[in-house]
Protein backbone atom coordinates (compact mmCIF):
# COMPACT_ATOMS: atom_id res chain seq x y z
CA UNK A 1 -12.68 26.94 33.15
CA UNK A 2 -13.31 23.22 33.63
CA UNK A 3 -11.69 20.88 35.97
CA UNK A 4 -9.28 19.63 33.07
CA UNK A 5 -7.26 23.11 32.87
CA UNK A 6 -7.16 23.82 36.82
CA UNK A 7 -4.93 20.42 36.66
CA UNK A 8 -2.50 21.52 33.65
CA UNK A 9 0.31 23.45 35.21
CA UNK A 10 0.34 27.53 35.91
CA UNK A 11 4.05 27.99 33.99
CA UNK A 12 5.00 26.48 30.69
CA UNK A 13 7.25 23.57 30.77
CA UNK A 14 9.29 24.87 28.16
CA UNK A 15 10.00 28.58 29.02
CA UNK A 16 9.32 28.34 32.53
CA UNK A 17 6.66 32.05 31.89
CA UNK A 18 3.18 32.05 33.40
CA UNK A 19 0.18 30.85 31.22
CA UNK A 20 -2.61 32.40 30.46
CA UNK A 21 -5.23 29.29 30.78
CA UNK A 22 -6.70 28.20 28.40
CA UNK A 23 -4.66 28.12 26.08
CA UNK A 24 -6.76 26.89 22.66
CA UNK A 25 -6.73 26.96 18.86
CA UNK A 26 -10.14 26.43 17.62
CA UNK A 27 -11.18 23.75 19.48
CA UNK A 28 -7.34 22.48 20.28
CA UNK A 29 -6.08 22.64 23.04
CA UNK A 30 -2.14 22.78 24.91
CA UNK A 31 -0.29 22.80 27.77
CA UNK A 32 2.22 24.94 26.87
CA UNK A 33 2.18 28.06 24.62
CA UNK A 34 1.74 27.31 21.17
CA UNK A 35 4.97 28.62 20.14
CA UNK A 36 6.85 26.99 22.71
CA UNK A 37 5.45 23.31 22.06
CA UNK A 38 6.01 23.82 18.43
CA UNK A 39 9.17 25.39 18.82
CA UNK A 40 9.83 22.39 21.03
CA UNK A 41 9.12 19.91 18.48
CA UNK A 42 11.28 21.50 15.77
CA UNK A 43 14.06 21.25 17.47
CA UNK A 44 14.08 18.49 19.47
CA UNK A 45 11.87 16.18 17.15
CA UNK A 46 9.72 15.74 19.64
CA UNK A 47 6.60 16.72 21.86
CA UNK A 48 6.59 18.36 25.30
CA UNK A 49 4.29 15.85 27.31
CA UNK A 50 4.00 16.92 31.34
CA UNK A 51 2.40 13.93 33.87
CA UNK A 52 0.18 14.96 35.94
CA UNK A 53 -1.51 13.06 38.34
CA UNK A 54 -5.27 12.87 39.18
CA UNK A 55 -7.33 10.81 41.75
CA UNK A 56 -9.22 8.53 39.45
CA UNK A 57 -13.13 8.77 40.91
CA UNK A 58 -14.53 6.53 38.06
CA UNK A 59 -14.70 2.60 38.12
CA UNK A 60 -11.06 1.45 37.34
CA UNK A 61 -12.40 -1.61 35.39
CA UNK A 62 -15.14 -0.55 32.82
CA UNK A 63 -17.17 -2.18 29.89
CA UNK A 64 -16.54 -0.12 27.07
CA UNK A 65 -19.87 1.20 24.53
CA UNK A 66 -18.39 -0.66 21.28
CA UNK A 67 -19.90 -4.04 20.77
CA UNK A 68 -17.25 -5.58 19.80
CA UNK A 69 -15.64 -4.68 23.34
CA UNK A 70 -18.87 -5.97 25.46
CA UNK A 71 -16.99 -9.14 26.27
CA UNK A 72 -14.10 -7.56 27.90
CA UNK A 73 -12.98 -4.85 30.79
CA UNK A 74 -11.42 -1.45 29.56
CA UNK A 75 -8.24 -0.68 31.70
CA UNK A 76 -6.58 2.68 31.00
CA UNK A 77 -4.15 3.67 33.24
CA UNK A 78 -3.96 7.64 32.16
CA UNK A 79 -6.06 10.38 29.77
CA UNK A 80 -4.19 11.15 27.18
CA UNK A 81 -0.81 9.56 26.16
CA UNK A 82 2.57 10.57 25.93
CA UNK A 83 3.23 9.13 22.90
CA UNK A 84 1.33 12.27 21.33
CA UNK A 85 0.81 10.49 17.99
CA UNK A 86 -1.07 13.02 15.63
CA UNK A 87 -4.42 11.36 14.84
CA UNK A 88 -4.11 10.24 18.72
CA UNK A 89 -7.64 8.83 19.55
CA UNK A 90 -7.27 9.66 23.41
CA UNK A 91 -7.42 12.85 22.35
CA UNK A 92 -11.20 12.35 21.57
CA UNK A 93 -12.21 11.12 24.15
CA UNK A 94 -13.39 12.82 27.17
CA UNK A 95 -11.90 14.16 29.14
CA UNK A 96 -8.85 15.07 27.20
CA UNK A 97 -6.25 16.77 28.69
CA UNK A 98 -5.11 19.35 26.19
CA UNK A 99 -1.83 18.38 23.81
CA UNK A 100 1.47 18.18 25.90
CA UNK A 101 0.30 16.69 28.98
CA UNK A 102 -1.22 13.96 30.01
CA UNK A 103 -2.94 12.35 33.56
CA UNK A 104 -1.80 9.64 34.94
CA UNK A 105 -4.63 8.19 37.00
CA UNK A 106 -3.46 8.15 40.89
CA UNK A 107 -4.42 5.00 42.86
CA UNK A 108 -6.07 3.15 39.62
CA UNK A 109 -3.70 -0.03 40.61
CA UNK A 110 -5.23 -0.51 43.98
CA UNK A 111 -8.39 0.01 42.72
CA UNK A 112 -8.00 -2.92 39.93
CA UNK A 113 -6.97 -5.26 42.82
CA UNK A 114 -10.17 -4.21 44.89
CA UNK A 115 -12.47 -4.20 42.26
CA UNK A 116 -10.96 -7.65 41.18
CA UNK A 117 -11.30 -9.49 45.10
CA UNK A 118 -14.03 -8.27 45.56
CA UNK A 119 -15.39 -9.95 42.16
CA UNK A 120 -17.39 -12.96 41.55
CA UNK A 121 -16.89 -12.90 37.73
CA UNK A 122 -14.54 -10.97 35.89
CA UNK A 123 -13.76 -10.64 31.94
CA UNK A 124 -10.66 -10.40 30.15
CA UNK A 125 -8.68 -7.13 30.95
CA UNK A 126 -7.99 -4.92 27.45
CA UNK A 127 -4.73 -2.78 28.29
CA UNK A 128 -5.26 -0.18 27.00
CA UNK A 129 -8.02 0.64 24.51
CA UNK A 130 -7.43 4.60 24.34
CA UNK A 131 -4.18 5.12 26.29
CA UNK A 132 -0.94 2.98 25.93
CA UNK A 133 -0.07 1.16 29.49
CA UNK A 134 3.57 1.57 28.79
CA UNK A 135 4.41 4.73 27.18
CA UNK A 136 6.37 6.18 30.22
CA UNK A 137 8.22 5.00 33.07
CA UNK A 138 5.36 5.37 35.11
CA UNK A 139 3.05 3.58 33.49
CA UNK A 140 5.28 0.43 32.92
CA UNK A 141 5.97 0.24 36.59
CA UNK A 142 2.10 0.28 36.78
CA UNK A 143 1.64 -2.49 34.13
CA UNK A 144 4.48 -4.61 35.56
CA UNK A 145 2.57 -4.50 39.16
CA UNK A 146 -0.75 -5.35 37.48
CA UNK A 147 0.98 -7.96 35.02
CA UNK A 148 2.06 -9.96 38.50
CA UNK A 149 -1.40 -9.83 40.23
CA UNK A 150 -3.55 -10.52 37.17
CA UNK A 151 -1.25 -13.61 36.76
CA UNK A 152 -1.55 -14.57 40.62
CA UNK A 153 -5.23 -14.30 40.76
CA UNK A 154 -5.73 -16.04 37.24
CA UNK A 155 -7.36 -13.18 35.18
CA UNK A 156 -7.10 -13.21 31.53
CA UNK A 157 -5.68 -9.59 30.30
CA UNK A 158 -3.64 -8.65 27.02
CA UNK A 159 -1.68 -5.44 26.18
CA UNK A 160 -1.64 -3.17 22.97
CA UNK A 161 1.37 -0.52 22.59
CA UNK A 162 3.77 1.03 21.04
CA UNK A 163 5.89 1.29 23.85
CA UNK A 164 8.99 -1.41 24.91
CA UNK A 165 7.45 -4.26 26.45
CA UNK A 166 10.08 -4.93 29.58
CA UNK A 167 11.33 -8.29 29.71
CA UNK A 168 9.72 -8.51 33.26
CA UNK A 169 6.50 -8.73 31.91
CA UNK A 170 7.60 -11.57 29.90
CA UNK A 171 8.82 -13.22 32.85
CA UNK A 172 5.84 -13.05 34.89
CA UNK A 173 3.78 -14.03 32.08
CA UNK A 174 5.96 -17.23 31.06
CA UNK A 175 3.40 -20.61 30.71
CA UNK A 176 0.61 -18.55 31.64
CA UNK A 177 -1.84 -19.15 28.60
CA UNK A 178 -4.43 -16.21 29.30
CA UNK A 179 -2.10 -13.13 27.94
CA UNK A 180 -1.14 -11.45 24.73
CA UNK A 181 0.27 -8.75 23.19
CA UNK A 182 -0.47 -6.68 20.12
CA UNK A 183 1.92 -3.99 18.98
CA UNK A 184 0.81 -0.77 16.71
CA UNK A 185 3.02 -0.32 14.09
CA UNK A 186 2.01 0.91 10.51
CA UNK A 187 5.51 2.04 9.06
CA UNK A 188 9.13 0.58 9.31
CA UNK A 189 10.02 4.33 8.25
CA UNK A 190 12.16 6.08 11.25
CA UNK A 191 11.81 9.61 9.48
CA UNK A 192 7.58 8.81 9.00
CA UNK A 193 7.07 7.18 12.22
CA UNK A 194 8.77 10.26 14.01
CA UNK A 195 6.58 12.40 12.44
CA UNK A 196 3.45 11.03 12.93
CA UNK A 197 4.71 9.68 16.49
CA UNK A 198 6.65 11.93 17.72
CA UNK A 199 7.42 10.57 21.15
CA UNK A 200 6.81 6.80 20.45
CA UNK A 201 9.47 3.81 20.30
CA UNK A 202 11.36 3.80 16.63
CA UNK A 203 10.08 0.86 14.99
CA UNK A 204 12.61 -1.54 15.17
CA UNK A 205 11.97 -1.43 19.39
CA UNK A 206 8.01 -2.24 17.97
CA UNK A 207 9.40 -5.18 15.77
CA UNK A 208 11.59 -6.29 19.09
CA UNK A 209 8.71 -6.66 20.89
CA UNK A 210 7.37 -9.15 18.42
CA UNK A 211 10.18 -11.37 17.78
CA UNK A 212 10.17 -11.43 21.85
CA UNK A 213 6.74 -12.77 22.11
CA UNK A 214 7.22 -15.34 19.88
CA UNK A 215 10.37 -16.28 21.89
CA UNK A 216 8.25 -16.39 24.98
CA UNK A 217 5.91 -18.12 23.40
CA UNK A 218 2.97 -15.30 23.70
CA UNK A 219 0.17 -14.59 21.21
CA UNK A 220 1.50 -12.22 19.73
CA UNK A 221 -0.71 -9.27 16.98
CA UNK A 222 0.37 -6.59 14.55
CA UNK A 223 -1.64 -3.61 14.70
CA UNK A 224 -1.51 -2.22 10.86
CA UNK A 225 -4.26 0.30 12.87
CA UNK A 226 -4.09 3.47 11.41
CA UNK A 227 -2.91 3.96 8.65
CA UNK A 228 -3.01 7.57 7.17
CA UNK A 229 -3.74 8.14 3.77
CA UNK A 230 -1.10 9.39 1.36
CA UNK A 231 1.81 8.73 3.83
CA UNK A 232 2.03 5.39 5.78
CA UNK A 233 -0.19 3.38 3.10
CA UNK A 234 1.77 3.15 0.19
CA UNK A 235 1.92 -0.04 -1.34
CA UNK A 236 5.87 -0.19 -0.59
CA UNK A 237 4.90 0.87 2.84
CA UNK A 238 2.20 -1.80 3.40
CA UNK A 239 4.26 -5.29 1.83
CA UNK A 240 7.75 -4.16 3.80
CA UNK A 241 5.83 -3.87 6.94
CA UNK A 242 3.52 -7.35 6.03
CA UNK A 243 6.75 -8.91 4.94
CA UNK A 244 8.46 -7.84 8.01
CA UNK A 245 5.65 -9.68 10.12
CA UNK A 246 5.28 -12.58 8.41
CA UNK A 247 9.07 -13.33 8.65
CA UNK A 248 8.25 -13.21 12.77
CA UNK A 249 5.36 -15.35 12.14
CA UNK A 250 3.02 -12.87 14.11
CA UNK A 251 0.23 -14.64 15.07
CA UNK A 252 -2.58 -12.44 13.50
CA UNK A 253 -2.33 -9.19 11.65
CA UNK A 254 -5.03 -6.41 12.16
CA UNK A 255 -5.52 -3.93 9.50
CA UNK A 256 -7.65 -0.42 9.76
CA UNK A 257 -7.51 2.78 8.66
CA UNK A 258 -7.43 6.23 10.56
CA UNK A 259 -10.90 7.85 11.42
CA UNK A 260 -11.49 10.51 13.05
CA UNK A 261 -14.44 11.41 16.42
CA UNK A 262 -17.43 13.02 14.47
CA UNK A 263 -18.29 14.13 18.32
CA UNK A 264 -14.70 15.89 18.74
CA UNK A 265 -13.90 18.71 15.99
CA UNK A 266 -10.09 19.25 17.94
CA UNK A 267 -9.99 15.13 16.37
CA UNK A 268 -9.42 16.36 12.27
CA UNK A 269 -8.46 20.05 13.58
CA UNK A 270 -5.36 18.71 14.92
CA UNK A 271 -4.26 17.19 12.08
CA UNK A 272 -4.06 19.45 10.13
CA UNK A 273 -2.89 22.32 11.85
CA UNK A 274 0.07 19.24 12.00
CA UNK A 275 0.07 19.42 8.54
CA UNK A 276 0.24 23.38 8.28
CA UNK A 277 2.70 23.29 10.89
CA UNK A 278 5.11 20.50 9.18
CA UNK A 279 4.74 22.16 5.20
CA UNK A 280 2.44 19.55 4.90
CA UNK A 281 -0.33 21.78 3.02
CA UNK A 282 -1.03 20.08 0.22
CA UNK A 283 -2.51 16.99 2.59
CA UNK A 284 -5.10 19.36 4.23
CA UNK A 285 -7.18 19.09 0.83
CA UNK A 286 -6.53 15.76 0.03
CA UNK A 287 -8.17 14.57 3.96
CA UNK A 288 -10.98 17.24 3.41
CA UNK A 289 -11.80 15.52 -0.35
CA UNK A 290 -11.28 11.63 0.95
CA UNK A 291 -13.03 12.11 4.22
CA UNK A 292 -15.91 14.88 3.87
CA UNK A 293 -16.62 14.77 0.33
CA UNK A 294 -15.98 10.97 -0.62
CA UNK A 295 -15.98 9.60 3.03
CA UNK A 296 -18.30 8.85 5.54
CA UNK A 297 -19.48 8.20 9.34
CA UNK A 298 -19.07 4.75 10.74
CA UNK A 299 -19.55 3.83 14.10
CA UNK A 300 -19.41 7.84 15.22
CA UNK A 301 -16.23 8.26 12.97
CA UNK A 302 -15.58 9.88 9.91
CA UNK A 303 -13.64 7.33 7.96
CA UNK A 304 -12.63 7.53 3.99
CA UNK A 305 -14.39 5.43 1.45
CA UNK A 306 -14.62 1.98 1.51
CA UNK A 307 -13.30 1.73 -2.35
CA UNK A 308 -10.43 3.93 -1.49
CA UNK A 309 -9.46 1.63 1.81
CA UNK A 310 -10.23 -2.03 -0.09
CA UNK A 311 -7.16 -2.74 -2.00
CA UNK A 312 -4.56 -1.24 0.17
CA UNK A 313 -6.25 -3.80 3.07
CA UNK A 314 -6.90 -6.38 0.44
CA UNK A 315 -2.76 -6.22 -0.44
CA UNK A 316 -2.58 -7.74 3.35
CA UNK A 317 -4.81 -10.42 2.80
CA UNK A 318 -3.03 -11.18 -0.22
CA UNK A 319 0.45 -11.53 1.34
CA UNK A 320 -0.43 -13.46 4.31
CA UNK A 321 -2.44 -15.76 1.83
CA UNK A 322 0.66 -15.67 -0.23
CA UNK A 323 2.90 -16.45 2.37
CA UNK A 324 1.47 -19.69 2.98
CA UNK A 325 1.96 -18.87 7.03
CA UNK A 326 -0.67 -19.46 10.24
CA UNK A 327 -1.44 -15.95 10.42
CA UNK A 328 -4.71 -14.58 10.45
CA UNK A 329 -6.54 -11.29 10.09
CA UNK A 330 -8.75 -9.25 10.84
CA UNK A 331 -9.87 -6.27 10.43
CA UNK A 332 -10.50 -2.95 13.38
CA UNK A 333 -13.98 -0.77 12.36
CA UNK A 334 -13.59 -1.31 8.75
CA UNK A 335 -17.04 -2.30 6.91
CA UNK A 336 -15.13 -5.18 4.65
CA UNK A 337 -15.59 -8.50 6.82
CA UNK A 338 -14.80 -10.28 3.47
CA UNK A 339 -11.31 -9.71 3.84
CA UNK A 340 -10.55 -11.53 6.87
CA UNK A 341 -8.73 -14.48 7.53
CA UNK A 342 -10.81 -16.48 10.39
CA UNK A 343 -13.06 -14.72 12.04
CA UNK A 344 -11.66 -12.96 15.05
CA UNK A 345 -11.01 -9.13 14.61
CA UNK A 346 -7.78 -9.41 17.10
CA UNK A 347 -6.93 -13.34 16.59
CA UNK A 348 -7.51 -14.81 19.67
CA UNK A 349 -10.56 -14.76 22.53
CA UNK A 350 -10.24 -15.34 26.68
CA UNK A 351 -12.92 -16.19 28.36
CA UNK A 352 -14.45 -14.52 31.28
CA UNK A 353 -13.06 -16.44 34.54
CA UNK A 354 -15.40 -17.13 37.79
CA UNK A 355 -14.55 -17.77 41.38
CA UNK A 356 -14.85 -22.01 41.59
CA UNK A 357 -15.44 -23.40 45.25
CA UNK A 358 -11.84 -23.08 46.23
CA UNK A 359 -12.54 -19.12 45.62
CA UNK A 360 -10.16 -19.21 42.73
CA UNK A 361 -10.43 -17.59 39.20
CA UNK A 362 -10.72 -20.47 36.67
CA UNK A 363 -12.60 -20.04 32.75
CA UNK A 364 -16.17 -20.40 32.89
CA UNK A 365 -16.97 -24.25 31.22
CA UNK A 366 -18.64 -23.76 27.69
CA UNK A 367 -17.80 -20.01 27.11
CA UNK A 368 -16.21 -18.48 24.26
CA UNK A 369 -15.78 -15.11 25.66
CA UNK A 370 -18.24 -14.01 22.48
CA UNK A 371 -20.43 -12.04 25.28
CA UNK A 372 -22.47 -10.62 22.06
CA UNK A 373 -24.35 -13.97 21.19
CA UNK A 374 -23.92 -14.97 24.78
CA UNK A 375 -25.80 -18.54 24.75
CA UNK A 376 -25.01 -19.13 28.82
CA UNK A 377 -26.26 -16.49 31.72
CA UNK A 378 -22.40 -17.14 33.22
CA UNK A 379 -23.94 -14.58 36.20
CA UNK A 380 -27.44 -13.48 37.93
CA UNK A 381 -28.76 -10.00 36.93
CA UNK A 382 -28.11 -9.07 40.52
CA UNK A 383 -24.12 -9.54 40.78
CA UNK A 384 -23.13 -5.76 39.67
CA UNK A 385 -19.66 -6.22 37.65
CA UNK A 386 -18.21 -2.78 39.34
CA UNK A 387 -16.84 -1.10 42.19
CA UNK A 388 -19.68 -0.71 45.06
């Protein structure tokens, strides 16, 4: 038994009987017994999801394998999530905890500080690429403390959630021009969202956290990022939610559809057994048709076909151009660059900061942050960007 299930707890956190670890369907697997988590979810409407801490032996900071994330740090602050949304991504990755826990990484805030002074160059911060840095109490406490220091020591960092961004990060952030904030939301649907989020923020909490970034005067991003096929991408769906945006004047709008970890079976098994498990049947063909038999791998995900994904992102395009407004768009591992509006998958760019001769963080001159087609060497092969 790997290191993962000696962490998850002996008893189930719903019926308080011993487990029998581990506990696994196929290649899924929980915290709790099945029944009970299920059970759980029927008649609460949500999913049991225990913390658990772990002492985080990994660099806190990292530069993540995607290209496209080369040019900034990956902060996650836990494995897993909370939130427990069904095509949950963290959930691929390794290593997973199983469904209805999560870790929260112990000590991962004093290692971002030490990693950070003891720095000569540092890039933007990206919180949270797999997990969402404020989907518990916890974690927002975390993000808060983080939010303060990245602002004191002049480091460029930006949040994506679905959680309820606190007014205290607002606060800290006020005049400070190196932050953002995106916000995942692909349905304005309470019933749909609780169903395919079961322990996320409602929507209209999501929508809050918009107008409040424009009020603070933050960059602020809609993640349309994923939508699932024959449930949250109806055109109705797709123009309320748009429409909903635009009247905020979001800054940019990001677009993408759902794929799922060719590396991680549990990934697609999940989903359905969600589907099974919700008299969703009739769905479980429909994924197997659009993604195995008419889809195909991009990027190390299975993801539907391109002619089945183009007009539902296209209708975006169309109502921001429509709209006549200053949003862009762009859109998240989806092979149709002609669709976007500038040229910036998430709307905006920092640029990695360096230590100037009064040892303070300030933008390196002449970079865009575009570390891909890097034209300047902004530091010497020798200066190792991690923990030592």
């Amino acid at each position: 038994m790997s290191w993962v299930w000696n962490l998850i707890p002996g008893e189930c956190s719903v019926c308080g009987e011993r487990l029998s670890k581990p506990i696994k369907l196929g290649h899924i697997g929980f915290a709790q017994h099945k029944e009970c988590y299920f059970n759980f979810w029927r008649s609460t409407g949500k999913i049991p999801a225990v913390s658990i801490y772990r002492r985080l032996k990994s660099p806190a900071l990292k530069t993540a394998n995607m290209d496209c994330l080369r040019s900034r740090f990956s902060l996650n602050l836990s494995d897993g999530c909370p939130h427990e949304c069904v095509y949950c991504y963290a959930r691929a990755m390794w290593p997973s905890p199983p469904h209805g826990s999560y870790f929260i990484r112990s000590g991962i805030v004093d290692r971002v500080k030490t990693f950070i002074k003891r720095s000569r160059v540092v890039k933007p911060v990206y919180a949270s690429p797999v997990s969402d840095p404020l989907a518990s109490p916890e974690l927002t406490a975390m993000m808060v403390e983080l939010s303060q220091f990245f602002v004191d020591e002049g480091i460029p960092f930006y949040l994506v959630t679905k959680g309820e961004i606190p007014d205290k990060i607002f606060e800290i952030t006020q005049n400070y021009p190196f932050f953002a904030v995106q916000v995942s939301l692909t349905t304005l649907d309470k019933n749909l969202a609780n169903l395919i989020e079961p322990n996320a923020p409602h929507p209209e909490v999501r929508l809050r956290n918009l107008w409040k970034a424009k009020d603070w005067g933050v960059f602020a991003v809609l993640r349309e990022d994923p939508f699932l096929p024959f449930l949250t991408d109806s055109e109705q769906n797709i123009i309320e939610l748009t429409e909903a945006a635009l009247d905020i004047e979001v800054d940019h709008i990001i677009g993408s559809f759902v794929g799922f970890k060719t590396s991680s079976p549990s990934h697609f098994e999940y989903l359905q057994l969600w589907f099974r498990e919700n008299e969703l049947e009739e769905l479980e063909e429909r994924y197997k048709a659009l993604f195995f038999d008419k889809g195909r791998v991009f990027h190390g995900y299975r993801i539907s076909g391109s002619k089945y994904r183009y007009p539902k992102l296209k209708l975006i395009r169309d109502l921001i151009l429509e709209s006549k407004k200053k949003t862009t768009y762009g859109l998240c591992l989806e092979d149709l660059d002609p669709l976007w509006i500038g040229n910036q998958c998430e709307g905006f760019r920092f640029a990695p900061v360096k230590r100037n001769s009064e040892q303070k963080f300030v933008p390196i001159e002449g970079c865009e942050g575009n570390c891909r087609v890097c034209p300047i060497q902004c530091t010497n092969r020798s200066v190792q960007l991690k923990l030592t």
